[in-house]
C-alpha atoms as a PDB file:
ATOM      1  CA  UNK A   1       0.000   0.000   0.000  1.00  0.00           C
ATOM      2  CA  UNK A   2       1.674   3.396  -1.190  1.00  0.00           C
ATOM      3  CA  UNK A   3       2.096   5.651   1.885  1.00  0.00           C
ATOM      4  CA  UNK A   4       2.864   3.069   4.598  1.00  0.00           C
ATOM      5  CA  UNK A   5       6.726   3.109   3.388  1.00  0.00           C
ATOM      6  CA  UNK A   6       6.802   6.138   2.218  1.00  0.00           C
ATOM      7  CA  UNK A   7       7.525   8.425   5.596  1.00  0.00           C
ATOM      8  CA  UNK A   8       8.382  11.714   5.713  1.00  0.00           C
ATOM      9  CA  UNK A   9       7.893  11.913   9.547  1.00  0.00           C
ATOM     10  CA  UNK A  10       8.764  14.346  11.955  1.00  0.00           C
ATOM     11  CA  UNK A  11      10.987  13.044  14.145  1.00  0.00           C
ATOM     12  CA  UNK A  12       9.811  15.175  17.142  1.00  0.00           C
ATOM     13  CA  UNK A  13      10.412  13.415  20.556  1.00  0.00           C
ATOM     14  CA  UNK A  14       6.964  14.093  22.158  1.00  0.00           C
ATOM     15  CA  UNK A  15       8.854  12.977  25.579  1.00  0.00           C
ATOM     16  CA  UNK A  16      10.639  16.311  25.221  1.00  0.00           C
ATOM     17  CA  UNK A  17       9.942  19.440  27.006  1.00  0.00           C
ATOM     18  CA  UNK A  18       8.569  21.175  24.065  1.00  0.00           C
ATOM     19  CA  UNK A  19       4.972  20.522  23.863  1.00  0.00           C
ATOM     20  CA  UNK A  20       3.651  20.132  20.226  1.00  0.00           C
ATOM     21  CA  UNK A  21       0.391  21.232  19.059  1.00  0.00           C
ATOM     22  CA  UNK A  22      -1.316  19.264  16.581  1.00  0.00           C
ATOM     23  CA  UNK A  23      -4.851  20.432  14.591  1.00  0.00           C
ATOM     24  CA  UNK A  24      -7.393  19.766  12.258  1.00  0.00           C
ATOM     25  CA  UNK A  25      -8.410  22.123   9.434  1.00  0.00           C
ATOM     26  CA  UNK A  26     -12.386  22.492   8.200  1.00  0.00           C
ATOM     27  CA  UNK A  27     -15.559  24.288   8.346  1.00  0.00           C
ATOM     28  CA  UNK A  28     -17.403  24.879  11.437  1.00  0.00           C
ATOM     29  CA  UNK A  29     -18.011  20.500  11.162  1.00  0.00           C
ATOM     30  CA  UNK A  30     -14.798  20.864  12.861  1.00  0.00           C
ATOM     31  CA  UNK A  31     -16.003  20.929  16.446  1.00  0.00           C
ATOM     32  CA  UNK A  32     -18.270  18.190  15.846  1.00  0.00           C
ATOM     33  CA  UNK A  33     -15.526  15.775  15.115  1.00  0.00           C
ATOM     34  CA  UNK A  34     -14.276  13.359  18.034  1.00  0.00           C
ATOM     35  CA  UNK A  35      -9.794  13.206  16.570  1.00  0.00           C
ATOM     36  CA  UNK A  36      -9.764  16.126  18.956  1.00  0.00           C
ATOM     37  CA  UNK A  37     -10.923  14.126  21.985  1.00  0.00           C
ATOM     38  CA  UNK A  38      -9.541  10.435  20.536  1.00  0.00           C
ATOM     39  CA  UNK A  39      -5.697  12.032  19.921  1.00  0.00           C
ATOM     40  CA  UNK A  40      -5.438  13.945  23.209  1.00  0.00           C
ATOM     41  CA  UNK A  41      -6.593  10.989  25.055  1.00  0.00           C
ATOM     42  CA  UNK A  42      -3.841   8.315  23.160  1.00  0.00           C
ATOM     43  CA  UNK A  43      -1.276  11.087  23.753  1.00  0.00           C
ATOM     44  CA  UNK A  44      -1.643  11.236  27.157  1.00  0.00           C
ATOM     45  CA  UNK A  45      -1.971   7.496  27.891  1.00  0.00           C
ATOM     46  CA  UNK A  46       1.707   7.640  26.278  1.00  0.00           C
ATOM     47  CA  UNK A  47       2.944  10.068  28.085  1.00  0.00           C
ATOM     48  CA  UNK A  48       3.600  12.157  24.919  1.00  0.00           C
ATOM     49  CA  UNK A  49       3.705  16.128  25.685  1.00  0.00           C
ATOM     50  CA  UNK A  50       1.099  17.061  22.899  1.00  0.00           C
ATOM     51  CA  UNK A  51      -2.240  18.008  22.493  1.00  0.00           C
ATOM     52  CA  UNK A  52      -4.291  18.342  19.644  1.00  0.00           C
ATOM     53  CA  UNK A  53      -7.288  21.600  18.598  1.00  0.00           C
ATOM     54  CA  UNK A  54      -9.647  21.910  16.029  1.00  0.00           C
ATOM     55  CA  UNK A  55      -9.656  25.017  14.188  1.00  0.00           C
ATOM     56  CA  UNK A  56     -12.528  26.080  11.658  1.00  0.00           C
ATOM     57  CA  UNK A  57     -11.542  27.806   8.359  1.00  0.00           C
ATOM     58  CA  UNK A  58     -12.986  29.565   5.902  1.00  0.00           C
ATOM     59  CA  UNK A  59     -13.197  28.321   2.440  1.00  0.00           C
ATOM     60  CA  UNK A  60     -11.648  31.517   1.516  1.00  0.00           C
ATOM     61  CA  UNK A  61      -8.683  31.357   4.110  1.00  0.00           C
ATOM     62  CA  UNK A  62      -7.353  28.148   3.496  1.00  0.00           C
ATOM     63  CA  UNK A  63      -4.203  29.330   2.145  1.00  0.00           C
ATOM     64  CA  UNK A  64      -3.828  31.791   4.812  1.00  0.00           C
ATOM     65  CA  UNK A  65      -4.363  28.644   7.086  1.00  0.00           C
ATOM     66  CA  UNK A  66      -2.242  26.381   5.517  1.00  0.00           C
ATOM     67  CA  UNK A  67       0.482  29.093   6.079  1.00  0.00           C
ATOM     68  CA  UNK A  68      -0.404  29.536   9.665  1.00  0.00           C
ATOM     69  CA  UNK A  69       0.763  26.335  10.284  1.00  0.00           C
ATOM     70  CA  UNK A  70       4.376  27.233  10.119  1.00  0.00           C
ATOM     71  CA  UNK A  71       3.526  30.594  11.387  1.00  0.00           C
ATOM     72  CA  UNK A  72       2.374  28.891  14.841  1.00  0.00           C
ATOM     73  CA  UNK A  73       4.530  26.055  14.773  1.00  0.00           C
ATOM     74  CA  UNK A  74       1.918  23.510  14.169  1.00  0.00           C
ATOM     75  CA  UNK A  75       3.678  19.888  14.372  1.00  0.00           C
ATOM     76  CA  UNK A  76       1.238  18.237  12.029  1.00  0.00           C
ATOM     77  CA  UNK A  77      -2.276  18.326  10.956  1.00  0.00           C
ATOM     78  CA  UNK A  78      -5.744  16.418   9.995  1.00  0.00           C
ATOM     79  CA  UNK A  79      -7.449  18.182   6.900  1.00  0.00           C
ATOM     80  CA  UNK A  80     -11.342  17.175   6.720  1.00  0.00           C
ATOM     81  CA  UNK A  81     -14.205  17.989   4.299  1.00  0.00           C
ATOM     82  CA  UNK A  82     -14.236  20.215   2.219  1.00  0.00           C
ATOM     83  CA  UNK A  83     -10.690  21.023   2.262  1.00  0.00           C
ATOM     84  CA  UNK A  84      -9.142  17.626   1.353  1.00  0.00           C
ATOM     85  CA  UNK A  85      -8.930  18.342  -2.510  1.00  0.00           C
ATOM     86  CA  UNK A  86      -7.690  21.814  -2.047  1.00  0.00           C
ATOM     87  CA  UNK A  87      -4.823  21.827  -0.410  1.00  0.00           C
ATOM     88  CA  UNK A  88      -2.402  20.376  -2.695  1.00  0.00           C
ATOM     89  CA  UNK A  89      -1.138  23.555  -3.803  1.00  0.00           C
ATOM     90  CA  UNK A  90      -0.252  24.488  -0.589  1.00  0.00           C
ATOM     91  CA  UNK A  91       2.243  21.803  -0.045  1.00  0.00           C
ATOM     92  CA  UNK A  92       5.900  21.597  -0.342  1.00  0.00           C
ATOM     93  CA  UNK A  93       5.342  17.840  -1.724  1.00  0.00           C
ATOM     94  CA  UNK A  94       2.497  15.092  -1.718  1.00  0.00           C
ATOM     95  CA  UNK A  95       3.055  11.359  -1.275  1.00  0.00           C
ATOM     96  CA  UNK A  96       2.680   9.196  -4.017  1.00  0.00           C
ATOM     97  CA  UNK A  97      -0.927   7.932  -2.760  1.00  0.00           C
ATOM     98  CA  UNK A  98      -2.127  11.077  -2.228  1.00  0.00           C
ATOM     99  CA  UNK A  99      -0.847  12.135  -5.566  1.00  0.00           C
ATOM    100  CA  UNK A 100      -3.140   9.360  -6.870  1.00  0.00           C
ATOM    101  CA  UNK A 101      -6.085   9.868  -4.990  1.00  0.00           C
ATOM    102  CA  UNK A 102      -6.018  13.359  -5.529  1.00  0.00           C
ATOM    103  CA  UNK A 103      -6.672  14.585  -1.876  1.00  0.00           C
ATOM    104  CA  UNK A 104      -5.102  15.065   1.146  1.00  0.00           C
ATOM    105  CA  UNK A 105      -6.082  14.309   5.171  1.00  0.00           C
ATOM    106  CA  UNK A 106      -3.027  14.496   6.621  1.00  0.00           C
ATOM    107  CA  UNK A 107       0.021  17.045   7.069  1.00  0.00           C
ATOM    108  CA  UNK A 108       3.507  16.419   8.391  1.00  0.00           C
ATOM    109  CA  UNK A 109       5.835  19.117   9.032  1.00  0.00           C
ATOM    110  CA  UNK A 110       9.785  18.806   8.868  1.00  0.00           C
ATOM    111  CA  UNK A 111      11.036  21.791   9.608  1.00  0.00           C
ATOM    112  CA  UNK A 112       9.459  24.250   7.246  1.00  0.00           C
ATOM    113  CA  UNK A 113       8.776  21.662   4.744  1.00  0.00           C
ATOM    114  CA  UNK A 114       4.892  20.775   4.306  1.00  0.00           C
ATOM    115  CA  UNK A 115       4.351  17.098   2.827  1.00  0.00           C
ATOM    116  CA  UNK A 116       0.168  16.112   1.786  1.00  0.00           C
ATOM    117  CA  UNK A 117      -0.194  12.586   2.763  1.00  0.00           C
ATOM    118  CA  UNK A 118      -3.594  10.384   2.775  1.00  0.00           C
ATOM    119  CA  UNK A 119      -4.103   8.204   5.953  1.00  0.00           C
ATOM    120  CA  UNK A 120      -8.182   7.790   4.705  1.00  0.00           C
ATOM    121  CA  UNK A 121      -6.679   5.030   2.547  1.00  0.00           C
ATOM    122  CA  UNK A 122      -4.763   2.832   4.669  1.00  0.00           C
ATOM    123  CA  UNK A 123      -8.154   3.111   7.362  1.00  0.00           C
ATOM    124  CA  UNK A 124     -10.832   2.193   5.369  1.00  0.00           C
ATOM    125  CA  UNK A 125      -8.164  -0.756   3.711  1.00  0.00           C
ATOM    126  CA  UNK A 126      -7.385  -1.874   7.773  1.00  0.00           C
ATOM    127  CA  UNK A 127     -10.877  -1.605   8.349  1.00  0.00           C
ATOM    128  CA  UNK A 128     -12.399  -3.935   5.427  1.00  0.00           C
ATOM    129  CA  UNK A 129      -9.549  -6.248   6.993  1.00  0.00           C
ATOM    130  CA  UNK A 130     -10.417  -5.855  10.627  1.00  0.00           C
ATOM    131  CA  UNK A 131     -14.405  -6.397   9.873  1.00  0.00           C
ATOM    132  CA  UNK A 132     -13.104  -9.345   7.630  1.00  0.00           C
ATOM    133  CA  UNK A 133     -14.284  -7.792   4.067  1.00  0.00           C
ATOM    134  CA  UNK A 134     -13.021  -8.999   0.918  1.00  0.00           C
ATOM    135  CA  UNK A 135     -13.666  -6.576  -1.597  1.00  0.00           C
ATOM    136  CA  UNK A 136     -11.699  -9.019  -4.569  1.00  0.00           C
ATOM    137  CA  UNK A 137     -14.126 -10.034  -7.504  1.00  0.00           C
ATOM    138  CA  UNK A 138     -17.046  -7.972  -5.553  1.00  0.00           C
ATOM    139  CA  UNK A 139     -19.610  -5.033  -7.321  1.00  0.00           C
ATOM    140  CA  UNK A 140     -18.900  -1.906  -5.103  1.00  0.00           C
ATOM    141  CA  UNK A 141     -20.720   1.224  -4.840  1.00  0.00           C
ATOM    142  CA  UNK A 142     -19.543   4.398  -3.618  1.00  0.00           C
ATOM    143  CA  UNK A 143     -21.462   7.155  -3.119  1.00  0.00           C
ATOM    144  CA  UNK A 144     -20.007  10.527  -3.146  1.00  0.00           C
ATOM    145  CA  UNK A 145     -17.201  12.185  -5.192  1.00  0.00           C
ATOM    146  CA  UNK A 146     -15.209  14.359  -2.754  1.00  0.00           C
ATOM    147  CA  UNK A 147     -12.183  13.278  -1.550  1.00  0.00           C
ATOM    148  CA  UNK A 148     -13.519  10.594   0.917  1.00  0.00           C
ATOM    149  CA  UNK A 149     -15.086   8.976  -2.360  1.00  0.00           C
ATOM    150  CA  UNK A 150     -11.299   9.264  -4.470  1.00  0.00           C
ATOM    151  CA  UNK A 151      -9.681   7.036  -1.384  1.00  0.00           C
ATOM    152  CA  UNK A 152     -12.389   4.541  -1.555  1.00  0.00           C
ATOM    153  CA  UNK A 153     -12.189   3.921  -5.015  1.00  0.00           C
ATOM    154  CA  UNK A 154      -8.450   3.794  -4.967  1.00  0.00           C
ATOM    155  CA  UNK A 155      -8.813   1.385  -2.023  1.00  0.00           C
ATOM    156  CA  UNK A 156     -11.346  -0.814  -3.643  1.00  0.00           C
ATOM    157  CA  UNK A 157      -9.367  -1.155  -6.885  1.00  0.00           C
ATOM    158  CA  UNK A 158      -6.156  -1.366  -4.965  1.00  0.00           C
ATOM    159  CA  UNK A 159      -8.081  -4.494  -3.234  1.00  0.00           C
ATOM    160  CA  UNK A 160      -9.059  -6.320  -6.857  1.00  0.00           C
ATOM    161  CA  UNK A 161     -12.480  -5.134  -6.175  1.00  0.00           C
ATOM    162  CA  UNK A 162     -14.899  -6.783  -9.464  1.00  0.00           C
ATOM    163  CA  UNK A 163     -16.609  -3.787 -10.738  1.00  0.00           C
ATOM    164  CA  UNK A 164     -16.757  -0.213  -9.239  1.00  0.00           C
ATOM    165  CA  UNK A 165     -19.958   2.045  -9.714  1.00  0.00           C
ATOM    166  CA  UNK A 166     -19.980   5.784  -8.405  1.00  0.00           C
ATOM    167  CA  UNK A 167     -22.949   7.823  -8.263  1.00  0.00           C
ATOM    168  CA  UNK A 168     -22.876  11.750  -7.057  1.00  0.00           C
ATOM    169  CA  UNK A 169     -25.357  14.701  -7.940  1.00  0.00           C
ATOM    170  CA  UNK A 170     -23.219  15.549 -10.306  1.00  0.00           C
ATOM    171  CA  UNK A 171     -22.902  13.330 -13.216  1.00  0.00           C
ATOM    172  CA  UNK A 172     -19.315  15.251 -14.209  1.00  0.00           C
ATOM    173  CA  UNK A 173     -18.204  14.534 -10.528  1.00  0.00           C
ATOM    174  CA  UNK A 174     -19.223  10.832 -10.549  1.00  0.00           C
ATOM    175  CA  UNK A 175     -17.662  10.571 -14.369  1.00  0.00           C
ATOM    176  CA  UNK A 176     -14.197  11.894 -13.335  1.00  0.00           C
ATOM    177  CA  UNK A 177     -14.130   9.629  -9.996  1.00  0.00           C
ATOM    178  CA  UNK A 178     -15.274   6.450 -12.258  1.00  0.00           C
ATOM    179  CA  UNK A 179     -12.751   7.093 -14.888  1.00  0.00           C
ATOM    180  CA  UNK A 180      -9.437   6.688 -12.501  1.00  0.00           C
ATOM    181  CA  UNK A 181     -10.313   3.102 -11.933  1.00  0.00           C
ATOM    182  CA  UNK A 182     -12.348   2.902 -15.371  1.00  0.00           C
ATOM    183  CA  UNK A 183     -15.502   2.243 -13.626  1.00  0.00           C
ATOM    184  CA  UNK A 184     -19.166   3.298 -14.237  1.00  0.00           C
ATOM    185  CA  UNK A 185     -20.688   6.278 -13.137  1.00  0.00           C
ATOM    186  CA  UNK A 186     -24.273   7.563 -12.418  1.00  0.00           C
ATOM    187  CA  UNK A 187     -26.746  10.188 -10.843  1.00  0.00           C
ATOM    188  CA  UNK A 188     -27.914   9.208  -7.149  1.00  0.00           C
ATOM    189  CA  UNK A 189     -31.360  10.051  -9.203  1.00  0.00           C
ATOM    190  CA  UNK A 190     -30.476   7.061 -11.508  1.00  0.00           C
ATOM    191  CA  UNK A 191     -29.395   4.517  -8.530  1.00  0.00           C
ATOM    192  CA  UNK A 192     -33.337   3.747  -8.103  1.00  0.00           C
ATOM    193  CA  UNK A 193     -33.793   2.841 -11.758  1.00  0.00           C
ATOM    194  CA  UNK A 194     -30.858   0.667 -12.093  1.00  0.00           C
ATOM    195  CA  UNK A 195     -30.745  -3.093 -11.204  1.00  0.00           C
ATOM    196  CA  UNK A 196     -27.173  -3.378  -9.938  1.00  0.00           C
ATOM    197  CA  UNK A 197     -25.818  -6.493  -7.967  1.00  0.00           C
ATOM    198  CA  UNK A 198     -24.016  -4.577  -5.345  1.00  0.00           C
ATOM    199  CA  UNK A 199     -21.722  -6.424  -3.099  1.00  0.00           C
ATOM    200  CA  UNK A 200     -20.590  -3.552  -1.059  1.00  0.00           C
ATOM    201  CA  UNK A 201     -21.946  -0.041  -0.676  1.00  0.00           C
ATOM    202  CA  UNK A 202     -19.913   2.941   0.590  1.00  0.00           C
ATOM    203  CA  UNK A 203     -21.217   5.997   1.605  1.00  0.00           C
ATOM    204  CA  UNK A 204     -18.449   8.520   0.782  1.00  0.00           C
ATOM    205  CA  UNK A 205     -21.090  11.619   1.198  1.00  0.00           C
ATOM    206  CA  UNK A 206     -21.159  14.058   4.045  1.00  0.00           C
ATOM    207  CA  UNK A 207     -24.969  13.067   4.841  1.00  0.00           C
ATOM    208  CA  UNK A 208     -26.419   9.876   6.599  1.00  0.00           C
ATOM    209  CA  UNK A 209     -29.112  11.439   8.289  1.00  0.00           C
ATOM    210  CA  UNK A 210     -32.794  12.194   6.386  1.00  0.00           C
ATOM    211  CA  UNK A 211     -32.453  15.787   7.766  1.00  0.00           C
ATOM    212  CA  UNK A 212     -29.579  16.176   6.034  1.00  0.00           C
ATOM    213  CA  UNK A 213     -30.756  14.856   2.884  1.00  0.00           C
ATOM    214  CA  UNK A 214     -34.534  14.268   2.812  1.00  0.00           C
ATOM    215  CA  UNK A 215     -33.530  13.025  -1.193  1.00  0.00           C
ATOM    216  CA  UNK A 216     -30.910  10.790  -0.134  1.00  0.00           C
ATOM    217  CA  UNK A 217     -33.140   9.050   2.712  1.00  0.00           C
ATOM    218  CA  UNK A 218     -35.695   8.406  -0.206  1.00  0.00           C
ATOM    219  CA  UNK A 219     -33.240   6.730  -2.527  1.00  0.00           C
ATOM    220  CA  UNK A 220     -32.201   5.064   0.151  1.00  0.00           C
ATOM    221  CA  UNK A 221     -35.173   3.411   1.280  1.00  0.00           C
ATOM    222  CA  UNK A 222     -35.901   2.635  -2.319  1.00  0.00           C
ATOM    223  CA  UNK A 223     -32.733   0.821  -3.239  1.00  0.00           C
ATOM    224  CA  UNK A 224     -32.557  -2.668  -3.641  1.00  0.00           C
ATOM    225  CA  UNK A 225     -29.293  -4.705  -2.453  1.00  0.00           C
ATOM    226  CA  UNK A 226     -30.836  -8.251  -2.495  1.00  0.00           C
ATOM    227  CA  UNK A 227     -26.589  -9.548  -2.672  1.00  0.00           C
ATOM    228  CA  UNK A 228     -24.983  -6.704  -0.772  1.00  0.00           C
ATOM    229  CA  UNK A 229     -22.656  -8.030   2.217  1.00  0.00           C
ATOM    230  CA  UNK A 230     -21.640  -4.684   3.552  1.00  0.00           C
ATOM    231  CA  UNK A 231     -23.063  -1.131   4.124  1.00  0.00           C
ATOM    232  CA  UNK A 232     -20.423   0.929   5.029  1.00  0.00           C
ATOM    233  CA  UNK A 233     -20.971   5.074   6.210  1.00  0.00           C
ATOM    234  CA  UNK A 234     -17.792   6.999   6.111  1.00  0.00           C
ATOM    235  CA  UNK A 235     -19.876   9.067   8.854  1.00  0.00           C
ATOM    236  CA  UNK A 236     -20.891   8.839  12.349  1.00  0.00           C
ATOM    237  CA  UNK A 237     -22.444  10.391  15.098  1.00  0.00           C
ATOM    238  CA  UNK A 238     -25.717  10.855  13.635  1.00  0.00           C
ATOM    239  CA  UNK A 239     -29.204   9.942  15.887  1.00  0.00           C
ATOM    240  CA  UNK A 240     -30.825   8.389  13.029  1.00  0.00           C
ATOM    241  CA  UNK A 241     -28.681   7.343  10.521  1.00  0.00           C
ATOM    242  CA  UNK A 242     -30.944   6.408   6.853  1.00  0.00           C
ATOM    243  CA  UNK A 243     -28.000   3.895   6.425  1.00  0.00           C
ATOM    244  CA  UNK A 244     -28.030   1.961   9.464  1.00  0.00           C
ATOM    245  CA  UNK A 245     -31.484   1.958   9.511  1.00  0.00           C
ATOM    246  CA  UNK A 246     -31.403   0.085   5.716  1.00  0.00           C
ATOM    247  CA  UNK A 247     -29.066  -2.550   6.432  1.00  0.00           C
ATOM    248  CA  UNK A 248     -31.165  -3.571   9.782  1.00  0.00           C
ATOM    249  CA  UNK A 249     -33.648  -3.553   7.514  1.00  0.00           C
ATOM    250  CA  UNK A 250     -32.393  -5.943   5.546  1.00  0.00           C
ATOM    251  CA  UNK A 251     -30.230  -8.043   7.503  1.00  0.00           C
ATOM    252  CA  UNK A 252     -26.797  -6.410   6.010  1.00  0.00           C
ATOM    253  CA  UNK A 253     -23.909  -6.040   7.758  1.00  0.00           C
ATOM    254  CA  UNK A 254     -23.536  -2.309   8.862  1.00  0.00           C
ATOM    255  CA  UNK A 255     -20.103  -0.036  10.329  1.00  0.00           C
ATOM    256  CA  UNK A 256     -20.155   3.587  10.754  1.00  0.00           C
ATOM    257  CA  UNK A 257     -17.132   5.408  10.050  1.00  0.00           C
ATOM    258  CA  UNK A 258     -15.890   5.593  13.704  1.00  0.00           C
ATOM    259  CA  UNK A 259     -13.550   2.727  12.954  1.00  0.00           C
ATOM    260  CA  UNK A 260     -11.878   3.908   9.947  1.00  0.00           C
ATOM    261  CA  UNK A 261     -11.547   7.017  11.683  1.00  0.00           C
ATOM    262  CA  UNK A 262      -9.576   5.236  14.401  1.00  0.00           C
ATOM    263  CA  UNK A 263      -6.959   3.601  11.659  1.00  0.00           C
ATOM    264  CA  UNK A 264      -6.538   6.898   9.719  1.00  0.00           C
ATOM    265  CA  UNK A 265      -5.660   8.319  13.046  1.00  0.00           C
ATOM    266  CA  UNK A 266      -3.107   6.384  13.952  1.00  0.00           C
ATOM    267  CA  UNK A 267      -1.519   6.145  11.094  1.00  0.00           C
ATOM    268  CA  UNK A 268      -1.720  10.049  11.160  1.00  0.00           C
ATOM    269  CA  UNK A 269       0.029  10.311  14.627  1.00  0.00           C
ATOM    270  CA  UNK A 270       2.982   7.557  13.066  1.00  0.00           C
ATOM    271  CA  UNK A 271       3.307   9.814  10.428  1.00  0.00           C
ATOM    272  CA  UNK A 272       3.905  13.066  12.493  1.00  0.00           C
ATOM    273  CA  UNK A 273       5.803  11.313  15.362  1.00  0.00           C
ATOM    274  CA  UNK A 274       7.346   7.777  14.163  1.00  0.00           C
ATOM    275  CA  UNK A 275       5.449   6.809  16.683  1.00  0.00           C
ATOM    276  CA  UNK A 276       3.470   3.558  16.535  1.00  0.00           C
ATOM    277  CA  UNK A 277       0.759   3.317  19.136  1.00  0.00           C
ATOM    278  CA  UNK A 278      -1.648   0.115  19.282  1.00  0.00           C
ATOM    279  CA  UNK A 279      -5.155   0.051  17.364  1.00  0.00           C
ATOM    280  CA  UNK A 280      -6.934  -0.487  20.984  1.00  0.00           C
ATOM    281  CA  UNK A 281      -5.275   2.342  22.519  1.00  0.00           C
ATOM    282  CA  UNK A 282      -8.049   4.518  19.901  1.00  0.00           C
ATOM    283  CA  UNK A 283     -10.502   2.252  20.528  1.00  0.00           C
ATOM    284  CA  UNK A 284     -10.364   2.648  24.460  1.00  0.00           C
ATOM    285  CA  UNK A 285      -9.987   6.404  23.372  1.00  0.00           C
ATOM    286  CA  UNK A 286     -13.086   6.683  21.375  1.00  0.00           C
ATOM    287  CA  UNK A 287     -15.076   4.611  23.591  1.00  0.00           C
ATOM    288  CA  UNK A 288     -14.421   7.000  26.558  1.00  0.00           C
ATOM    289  CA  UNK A 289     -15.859   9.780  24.552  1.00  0.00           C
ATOM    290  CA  UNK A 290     -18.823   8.391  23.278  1.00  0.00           C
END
C-alpha cells in the first residue's frame, strides 16, 4: 500500500519538554468531530507532551491557514471535508498515494517543509480487513465524489475489487471519480432505476441522516441490495442514521465510520511522530468519549 513506506515523519520526541500542538483544518463540522478528543486521550496514555485543537476555516482562508501552520509552529495536521482536494497547492510535496487519490487528510511538518499525505486510505483498507471484508471479484458502490469517495475507489481497486460504480449529484463529478479506476458512473437520481448487484456499498457523502438529505433518505429506502454483504458510512455520530437503519432492515452487515476514523488516526500520529501506538489504545480512546 503506497504511503505506509513512504515516511516523511517528523521526528519530534513528544517525551521532550517542548509541547507540540497538533490540529485539524475544516468548516465549522470541525467541532463536531471526536480526533480532537480520541488524539489527546492516546497522547496522554503515552505520556507524549502534545495536544491536539480543532480550528474552523474559511473556504476563503485556506491558504492563509495552511500558512499559519508554520507561522504557529503547528507539528502536524488532519485536513477534513471540504478542504481535502484543495490543499495540494499548498504543499511543499504530496506522497505518491495522495498524488493518486487526488486529496489530502493528513500534514507532516519537517522543519518548514509541508508534505500532503492520505491516511483515509490505509483506514478504510485496515478496516475492510479488521471487519473481515473482501472486496476481490465484488460489485462496489460508492457514493459521493469528494475526496472521501477518491480514497475509496483507490482502495477498492487497490483491493481487486470486481466492478466499481460511483454515483454523485453531479454526473461530471461521478464521471471523473469512475474514470481513474475505469468504472461506471451515475446520478444518485439514476441509482433507483438501475438493477445493480451490489456487493458492497460505501457511503463517501457528508450526509447519513434524512435531515440532512430528505432526497438521499428516499433513494435510500428505495434501493434494492438483495446480494450486498456490507453497508459501510464513512460518517458517524448521527441519531438516526438512513444507512443503518437500511441494512437492519435488511439483515446487512452495517459499520459507521468511527472505525476507519480510528486507523486513519493512527496512522496520522505515526506519520507526524514515528510513533506507533496500538489500534486499541483509539478504541479505548473513542469509547471514553462516546
Amino acid at each position: 500500500m503506497p504511503g505506509k513506506s513512504d515516511k516523511f515523519t517528523l521526528l519530534h520526541s513528544l517525551n521532550a519538554k517542548q509541547h507540540q500542538v497538533f490540529c485539524i483544518l475544516s468548516d465549522e463540522r470541525v467541532f463536531t468531530s471526536k480526533s480532537p478528543d480520541v488524539f489527546n486521550q492516546v497522547m496522554k496514555g503515552a505520556g507524549m507532551n502534545g495536544s491536539y485543537v480543532p480550528f474552523m476555516v474559511k473556504p476563503d482562508k485556506i491558504a492563509e491557514a495552511i500558512k499559519s501552520l508554520r507561522a504557529l509552529n503547528i507539528a502536524g495536521a488532519n485536513v477534513a471535508a471540504p478542504y481535502k482536494e484543495k490543499i495540494a497547492p499548498h504543499m511543499d510535496s504530496v506522497s505518491e498515494s495522495a498524488e493518486i487519490i487526488g486529496a489530502i487528510n493528513t500534514i507532516a511538518r519537517n522543519g518548514e517543509k509541508l508534505k500532503g499525505y492520505n491516511t483515509n486510505a490505509i483506514g478504510l483498507m485496515e478496516t475492510l480487513e479488521e471487519i473481515q471484508c473482501d472486496p476481490a471479484g465484488k460489485t462496489a458502490l460508492v457514493l459521493g465524489a469528494g475526496g472521501a469517495a477518491k480514497a475509496a475507489v483507490f482502495v477498492l481497486n487497490w483491493l481487486k475489487a470486481g466492478h466499481i460504480f460511483v454515483a454523485s449529484q453531479n454526473e461530471l463529478n461521478a464521471r471523473q471519480v469512475a474514470a481513474r479506476v475505469r468504472g461506471d458512473f451515475l446520478t444518485t437520481d439514476q441509482l433507483i432505476d438501475r438493477d445493480i448487484p451490489i456487493n458492497i456499498l460505501i457511503n463517501a457523502t457528508t450526509v447519513s441522516s434524512p435531515e440532512e438529505s430528505p432526497e438521499l433518505a428516499e433513494i435510500a429506502e428505495k434501493l434494492k441490495l438483495p446480494e450486498c454483504e456490507l453497508i459501510l458510512d464513512l460518517n458517524y455520530g448521527r441519531i438516526q442514521n438512513f444507512w443503518q437503519d437500511k441494512a437492519q432492515k435488511t439483515g446487512i452487515l452495517f459499520q459507521d465510520g468511527l472505525l476507519p476514523l480510528i486507523h486513519q488516526a493512527r496512522n496520522s500520529l505515526s506519520l507526524w511522530t514515528g510513533i506507533e501506538i496500538k489500534t486499541e489504545e483509539f478504541k479505548k480512546a473513542l469509547e471514553f468519549h462516546l
